[in-house]
Protein backbone atom coordinates (compact mmCIF):
# COMPACT_ATOMS: atom_id res chain seq x y z
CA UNK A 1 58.59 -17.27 -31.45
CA UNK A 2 55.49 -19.13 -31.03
CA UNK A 3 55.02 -21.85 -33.22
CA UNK A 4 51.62 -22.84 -34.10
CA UNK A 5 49.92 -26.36 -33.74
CA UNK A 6 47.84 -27.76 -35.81
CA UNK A 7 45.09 -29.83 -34.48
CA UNK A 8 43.44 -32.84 -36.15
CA UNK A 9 39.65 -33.19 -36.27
CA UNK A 10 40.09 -36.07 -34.16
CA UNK A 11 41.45 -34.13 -31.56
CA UNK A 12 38.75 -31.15 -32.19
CA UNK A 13 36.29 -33.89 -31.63
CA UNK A 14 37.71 -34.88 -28.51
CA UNK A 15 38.06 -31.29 -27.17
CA UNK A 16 34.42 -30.54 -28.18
CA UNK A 17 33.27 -33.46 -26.45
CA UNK A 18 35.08 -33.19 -23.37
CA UNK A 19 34.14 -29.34 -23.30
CA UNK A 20 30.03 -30.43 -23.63
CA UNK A 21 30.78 -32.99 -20.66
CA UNK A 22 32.04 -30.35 -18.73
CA UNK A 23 28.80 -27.98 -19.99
CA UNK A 24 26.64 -31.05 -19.06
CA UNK A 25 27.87 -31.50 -15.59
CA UNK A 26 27.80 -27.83 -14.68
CA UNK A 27 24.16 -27.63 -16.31
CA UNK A 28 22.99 -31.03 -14.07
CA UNK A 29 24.82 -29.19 -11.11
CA UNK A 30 22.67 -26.03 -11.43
CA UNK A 31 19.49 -28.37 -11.82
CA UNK A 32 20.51 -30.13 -8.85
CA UNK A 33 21.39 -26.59 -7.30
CA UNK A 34 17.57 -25.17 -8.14
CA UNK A 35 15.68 -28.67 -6.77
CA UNK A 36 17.76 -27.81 -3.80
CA UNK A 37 16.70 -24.17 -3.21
CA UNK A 38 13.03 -25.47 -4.52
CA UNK A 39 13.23 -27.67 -2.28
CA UNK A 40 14.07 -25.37 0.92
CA UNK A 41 11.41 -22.59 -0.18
CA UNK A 42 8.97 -25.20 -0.16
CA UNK A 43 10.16 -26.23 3.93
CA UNK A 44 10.91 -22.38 4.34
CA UNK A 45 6.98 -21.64 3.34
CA UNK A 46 5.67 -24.49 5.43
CA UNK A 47 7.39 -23.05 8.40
CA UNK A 48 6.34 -19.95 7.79
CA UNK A 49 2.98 -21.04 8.00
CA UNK A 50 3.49 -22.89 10.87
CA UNK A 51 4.35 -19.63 12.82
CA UNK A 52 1.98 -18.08 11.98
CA UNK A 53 -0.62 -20.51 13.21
CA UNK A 54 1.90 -20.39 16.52
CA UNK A 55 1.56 -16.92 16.58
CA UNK A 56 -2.54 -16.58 16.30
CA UNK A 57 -2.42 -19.13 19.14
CA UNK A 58 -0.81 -16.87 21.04
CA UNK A 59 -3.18 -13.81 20.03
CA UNK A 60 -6.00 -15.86 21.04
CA UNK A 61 -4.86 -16.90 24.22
CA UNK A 62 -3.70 -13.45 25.23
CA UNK A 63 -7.41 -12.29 24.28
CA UNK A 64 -8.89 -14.32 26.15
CA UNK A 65 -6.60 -13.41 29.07
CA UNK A 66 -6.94 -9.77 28.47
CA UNK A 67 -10.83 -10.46 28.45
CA UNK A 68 -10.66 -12.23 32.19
CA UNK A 69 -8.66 -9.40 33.28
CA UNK A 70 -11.63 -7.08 31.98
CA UNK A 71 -14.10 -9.40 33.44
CA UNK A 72 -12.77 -9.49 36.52
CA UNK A 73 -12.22 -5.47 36.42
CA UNK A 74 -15.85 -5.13 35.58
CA UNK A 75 -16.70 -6.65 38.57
CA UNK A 76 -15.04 -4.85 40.91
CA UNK A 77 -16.13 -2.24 39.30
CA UNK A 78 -19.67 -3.01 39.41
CA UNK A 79 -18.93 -3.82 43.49
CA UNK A 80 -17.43 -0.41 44.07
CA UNK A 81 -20.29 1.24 42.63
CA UNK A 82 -22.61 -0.75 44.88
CA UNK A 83 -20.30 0.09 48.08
CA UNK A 84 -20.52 4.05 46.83
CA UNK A 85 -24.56 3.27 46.61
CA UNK A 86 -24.67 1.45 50.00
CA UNK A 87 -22.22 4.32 51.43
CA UNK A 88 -24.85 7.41 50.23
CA UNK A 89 -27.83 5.50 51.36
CA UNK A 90 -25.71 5.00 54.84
CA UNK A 91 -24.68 8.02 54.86
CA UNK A 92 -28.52 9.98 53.85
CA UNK A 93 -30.14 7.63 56.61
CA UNK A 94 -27.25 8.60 59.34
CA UNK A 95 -28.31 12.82 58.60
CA UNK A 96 -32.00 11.64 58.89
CA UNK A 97 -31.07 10.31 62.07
CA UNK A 98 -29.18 13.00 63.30
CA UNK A 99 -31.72 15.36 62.37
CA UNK A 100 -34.71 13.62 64.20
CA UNK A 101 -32.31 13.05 67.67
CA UNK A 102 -32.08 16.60 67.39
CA UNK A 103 -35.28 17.42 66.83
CA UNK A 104 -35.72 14.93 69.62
CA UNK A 105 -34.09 16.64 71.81
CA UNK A 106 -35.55 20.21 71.22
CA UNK A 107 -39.08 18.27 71.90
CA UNK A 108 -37.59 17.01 75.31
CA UNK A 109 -36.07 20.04 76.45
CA UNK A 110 -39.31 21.67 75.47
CA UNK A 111 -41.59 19.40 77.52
CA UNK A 112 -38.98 19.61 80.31
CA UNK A 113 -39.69 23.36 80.40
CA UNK A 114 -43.28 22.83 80.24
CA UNK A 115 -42.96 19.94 83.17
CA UNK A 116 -40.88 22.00 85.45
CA UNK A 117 -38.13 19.55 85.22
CA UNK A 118 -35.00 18.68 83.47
CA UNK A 119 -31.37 19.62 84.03
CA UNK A 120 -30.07 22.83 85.50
């Protein structure tokens, strides 16, 4: 059988005391615990930010690299519609050409005829 002890209030006093010590230390322990994770949001935010502010870097230099690669697309763009320009002009003034050596050629074999000479 159990046998029950009695306890003084001295000893009550003591256990009470020793028990708030023990509630004290875990209570500074959790305060410590919360400046701690205060503490590392407050670095985890800054960091944040700062990677963001790496990141729009980035954007912005890859616009502006995207925007020389449109520039530069632009003009050769611009150049091969100039060549296609020059090319139908060439091209209109090489018929015309044609057209009056032909026409040329009608006139001579015409005046040949009308001369008595030219080829047989």
């Amino acid at each position: 059988m159990e046998t029950k002890k009695e306890i003084t209030i001295n000893e009550l006093a003591n256990k009470v005391d020793k028990l708030s010590g023990t509630v004290n230390e875990l209570f500074g322990t959790v305060d410590e615990l919360s400046g701690t994770v205060d503490k590392l949001a407050g670095i985890t935010q800054q960091e944040f930010v700062a990677a963001q502010k790496r990141i729009e870097a980035i954007d912005n230099k890859f616009d502006e690299k995207f925007n020389q690669v449109l520039t530069g697309q632009d003009h050769i763009l611009k150049r091969l519609e100039d060549l296609e320009t020059d090319n139908t002009a060439g091209a209109t003034v090489s018929r015309r050409h044609d057209d009056e050596l032909e026409n040329y050629e009608e006139r001579i074999v015409v005046a040949e005829g009308k001369l008595g000479v030219g080829a047989v």
